[in-house]
Protein backbone atom coordinates (compact mmCIF):
# COMPACT_ATOMS: atom_id res chain seq x y z
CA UNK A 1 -4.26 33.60 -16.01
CA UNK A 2 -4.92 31.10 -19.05
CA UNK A 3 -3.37 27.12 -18.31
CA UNK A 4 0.03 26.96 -19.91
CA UNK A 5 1.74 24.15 -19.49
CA UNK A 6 5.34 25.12 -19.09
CA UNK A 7 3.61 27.98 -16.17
CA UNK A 8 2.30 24.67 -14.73
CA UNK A 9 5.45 22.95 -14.46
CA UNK A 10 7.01 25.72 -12.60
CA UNK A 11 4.85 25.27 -9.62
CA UNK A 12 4.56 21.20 -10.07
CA UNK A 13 8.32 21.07 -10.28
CA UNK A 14 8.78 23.09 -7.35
CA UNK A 15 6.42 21.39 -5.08
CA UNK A 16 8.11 18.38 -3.70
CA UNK A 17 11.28 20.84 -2.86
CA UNK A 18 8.89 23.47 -0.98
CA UNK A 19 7.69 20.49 1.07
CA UNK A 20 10.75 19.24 1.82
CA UNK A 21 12.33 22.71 3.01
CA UNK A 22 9.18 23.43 5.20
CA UNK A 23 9.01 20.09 6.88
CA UNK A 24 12.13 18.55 7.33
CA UNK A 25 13.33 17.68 10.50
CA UNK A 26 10.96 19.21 12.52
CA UNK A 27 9.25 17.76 15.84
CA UNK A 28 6.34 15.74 15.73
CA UNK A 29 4.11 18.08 17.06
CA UNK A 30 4.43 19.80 13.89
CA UNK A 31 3.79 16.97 11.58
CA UNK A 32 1.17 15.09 13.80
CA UNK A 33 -1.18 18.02 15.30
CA UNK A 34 -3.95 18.84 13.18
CA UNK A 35 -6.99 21.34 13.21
CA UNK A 36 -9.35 19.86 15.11
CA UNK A 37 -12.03 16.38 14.84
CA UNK A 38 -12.33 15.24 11.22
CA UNK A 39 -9.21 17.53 9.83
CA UNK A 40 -5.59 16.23 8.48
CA UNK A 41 -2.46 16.77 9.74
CA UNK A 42 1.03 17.59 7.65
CA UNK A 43 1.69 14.12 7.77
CA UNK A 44 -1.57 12.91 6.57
CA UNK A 45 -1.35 15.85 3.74
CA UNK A 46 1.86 14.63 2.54
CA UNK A 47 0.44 10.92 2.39
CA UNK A 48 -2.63 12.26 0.43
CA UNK A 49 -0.30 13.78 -2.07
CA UNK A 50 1.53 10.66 -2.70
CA UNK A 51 -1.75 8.80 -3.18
CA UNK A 52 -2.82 11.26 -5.84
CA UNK A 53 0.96 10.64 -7.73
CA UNK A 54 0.15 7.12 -7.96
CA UNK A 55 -3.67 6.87 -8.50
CA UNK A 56 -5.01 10.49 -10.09
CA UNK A 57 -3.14 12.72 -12.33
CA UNK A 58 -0.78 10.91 -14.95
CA UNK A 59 -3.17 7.76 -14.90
CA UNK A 60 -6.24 9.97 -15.62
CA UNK A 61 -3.92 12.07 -18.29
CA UNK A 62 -3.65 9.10 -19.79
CA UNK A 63 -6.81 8.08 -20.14
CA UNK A 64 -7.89 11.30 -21.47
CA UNK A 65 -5.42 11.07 -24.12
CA UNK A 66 -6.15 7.59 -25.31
CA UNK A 67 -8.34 6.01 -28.22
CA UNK A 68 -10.63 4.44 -25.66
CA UNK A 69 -14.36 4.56 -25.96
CA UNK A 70 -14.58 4.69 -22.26
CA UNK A 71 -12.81 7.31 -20.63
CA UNK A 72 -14.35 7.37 -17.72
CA UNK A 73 -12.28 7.56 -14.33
CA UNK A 74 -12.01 5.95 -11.45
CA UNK A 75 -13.37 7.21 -8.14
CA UNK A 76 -10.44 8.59 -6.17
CA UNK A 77 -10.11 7.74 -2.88
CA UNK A 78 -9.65 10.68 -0.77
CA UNK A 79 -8.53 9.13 2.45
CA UNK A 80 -6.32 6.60 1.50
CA UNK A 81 -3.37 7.94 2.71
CA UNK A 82 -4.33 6.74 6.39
CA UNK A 83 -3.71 3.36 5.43
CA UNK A 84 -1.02 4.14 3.19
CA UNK A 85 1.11 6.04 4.63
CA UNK A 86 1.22 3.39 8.62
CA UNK A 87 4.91 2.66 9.55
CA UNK A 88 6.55 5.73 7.38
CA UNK A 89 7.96 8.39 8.63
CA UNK A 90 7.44 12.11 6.72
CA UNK A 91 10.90 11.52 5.68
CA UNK A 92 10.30 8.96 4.04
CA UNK A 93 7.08 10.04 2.24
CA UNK A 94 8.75 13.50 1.32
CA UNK A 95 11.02 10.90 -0.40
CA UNK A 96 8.83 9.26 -2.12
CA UNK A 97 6.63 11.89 -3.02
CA UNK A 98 9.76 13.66 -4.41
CA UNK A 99 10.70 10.12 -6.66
CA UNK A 100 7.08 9.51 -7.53
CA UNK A 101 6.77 13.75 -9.02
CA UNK A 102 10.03 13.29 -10.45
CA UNK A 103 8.63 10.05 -12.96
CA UNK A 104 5.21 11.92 -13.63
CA UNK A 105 6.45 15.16 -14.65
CA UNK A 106 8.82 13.33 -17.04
CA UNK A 107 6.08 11.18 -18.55
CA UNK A 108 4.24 14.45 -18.73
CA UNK A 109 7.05 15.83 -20.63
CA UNK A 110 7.36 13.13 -22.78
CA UNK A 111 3.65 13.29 -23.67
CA UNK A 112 4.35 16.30 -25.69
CA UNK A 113 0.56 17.68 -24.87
CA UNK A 114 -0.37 19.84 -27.91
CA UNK A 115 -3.47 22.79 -27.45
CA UNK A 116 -5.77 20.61 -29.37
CA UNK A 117 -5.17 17.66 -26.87
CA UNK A 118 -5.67 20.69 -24.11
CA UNK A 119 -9.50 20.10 -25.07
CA UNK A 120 -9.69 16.29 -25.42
CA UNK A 121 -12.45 15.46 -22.81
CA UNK A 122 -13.05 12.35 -20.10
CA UNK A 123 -15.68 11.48 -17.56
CA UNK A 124 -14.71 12.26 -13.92
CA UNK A 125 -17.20 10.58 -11.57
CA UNK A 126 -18.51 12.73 -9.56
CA UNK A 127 -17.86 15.88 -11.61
CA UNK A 128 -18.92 14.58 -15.52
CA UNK A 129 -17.26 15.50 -18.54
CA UNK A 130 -13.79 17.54 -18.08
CA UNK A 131 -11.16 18.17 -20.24
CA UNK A 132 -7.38 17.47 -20.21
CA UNK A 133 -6.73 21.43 -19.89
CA UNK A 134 -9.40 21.39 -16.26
CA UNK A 135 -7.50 18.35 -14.91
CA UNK A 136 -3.92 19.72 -15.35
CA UNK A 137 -5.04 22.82 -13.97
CA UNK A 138 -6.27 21.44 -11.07
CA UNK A 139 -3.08 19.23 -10.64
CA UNK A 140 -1.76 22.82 -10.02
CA UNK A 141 -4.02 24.12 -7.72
CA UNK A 142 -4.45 21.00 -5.74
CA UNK A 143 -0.83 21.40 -4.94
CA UNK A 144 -1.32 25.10 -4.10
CA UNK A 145 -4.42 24.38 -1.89
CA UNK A 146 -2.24 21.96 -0.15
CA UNK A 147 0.80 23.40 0.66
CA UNK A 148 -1.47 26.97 1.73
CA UNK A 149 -3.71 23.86 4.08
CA UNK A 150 -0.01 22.96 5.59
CA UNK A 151 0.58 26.75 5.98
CA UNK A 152 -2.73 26.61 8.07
CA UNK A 153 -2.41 23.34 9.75
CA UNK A 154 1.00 24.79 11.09
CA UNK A 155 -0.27 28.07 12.39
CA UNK A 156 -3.37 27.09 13.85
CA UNK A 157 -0.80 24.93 16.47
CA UNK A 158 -0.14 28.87 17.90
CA UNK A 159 -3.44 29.99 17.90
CA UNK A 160 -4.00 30.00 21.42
CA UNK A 161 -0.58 31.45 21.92
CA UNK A 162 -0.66 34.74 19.64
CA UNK A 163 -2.95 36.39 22.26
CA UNK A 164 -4.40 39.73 20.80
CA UNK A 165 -2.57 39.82 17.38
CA UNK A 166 -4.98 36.76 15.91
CA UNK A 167 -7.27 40.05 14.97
CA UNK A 168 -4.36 40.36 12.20
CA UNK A 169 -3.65 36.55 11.38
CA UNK A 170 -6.94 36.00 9.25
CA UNK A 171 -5.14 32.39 8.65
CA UNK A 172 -6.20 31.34 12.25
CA UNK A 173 -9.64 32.23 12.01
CA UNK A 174 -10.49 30.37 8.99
């Protein structure tokens, strides 16, 4: 499938709303178990996901787009929902997830990205040179990779408790 933009904001629209429906209200053991040492759990997921809102995809967008000779961006910090998201509740970052998607997709909009901007190019860190099409692709699939990780996160809390039918559950054994 080729990036298209208005394909893209189908899923990126859609994502706070899929969260919300999943998780809401549910017991704690749900949001605060995770997979093991060294793993996330919902909660921490969610918190990642604002981080990226406020510090990744729009800011970086922007920097691609703009006159500057050095469009290099900053390092993103990976785990800085764990001191972002103390004294919240997952209510209250599906909220603000929700608010802070809301004002990037319509900056995004507003943007008016052409095909030729697609292939404007910046400097990511770690990865080198990218290009505006790569990153909004991977805003995307970072969101997809996510909510399949909560998908995970969730089931592997029964893994002990589906006996003989994990043979068919290939989403506990991975």
């Amino acid at each position: 499938m080729t990036y298209n933009l208005e394909q893209a904001l189908e899923v990126l629209e859609r994502t706070p709303d899929t969260l919300n429906v999943l998780l809401s209200n549910l017991s704690d053991e749900w949001i605060y178990n995770n997979e093991g040492d060294n793993t996330w759990s919902v909660f921490d997921i969610i918190g990642h996901l604002i981080h990226g809102e406020k510090t990744d995809w729009i800011i970086r967008t922007h920097i691609v787009l703009s006159n500057s000779d050095n469009k290099t961006f900053e390092s993103f910090d990976r785990f800085a929902q764990f001191e972002n998201s103390k004294g919240k509740t997952l209510q209250q970052l599906l909220k603000e997830f929700l608010e802070l998607r809301a004002k990037n997709l319509k900056a995004l909009k507003e943007l008016q990205i052409t095909e030729s901007q697609l292939k404007m190019k910046a400097t990511h860190p770690e990865l080198g040179e990218i290009t505006l099409k790569e990153l909004l692709a991977s805003w995307v699939t970072h969101d997809l990779g996510h909510i399949a990780q909560i998908a995970r996160v969730m089931a592997k809390q029964y893994k002990e408790e589906v006996g003989p039918w994990i043979a068919y559950m290939p989403i506990l054994n991975k």
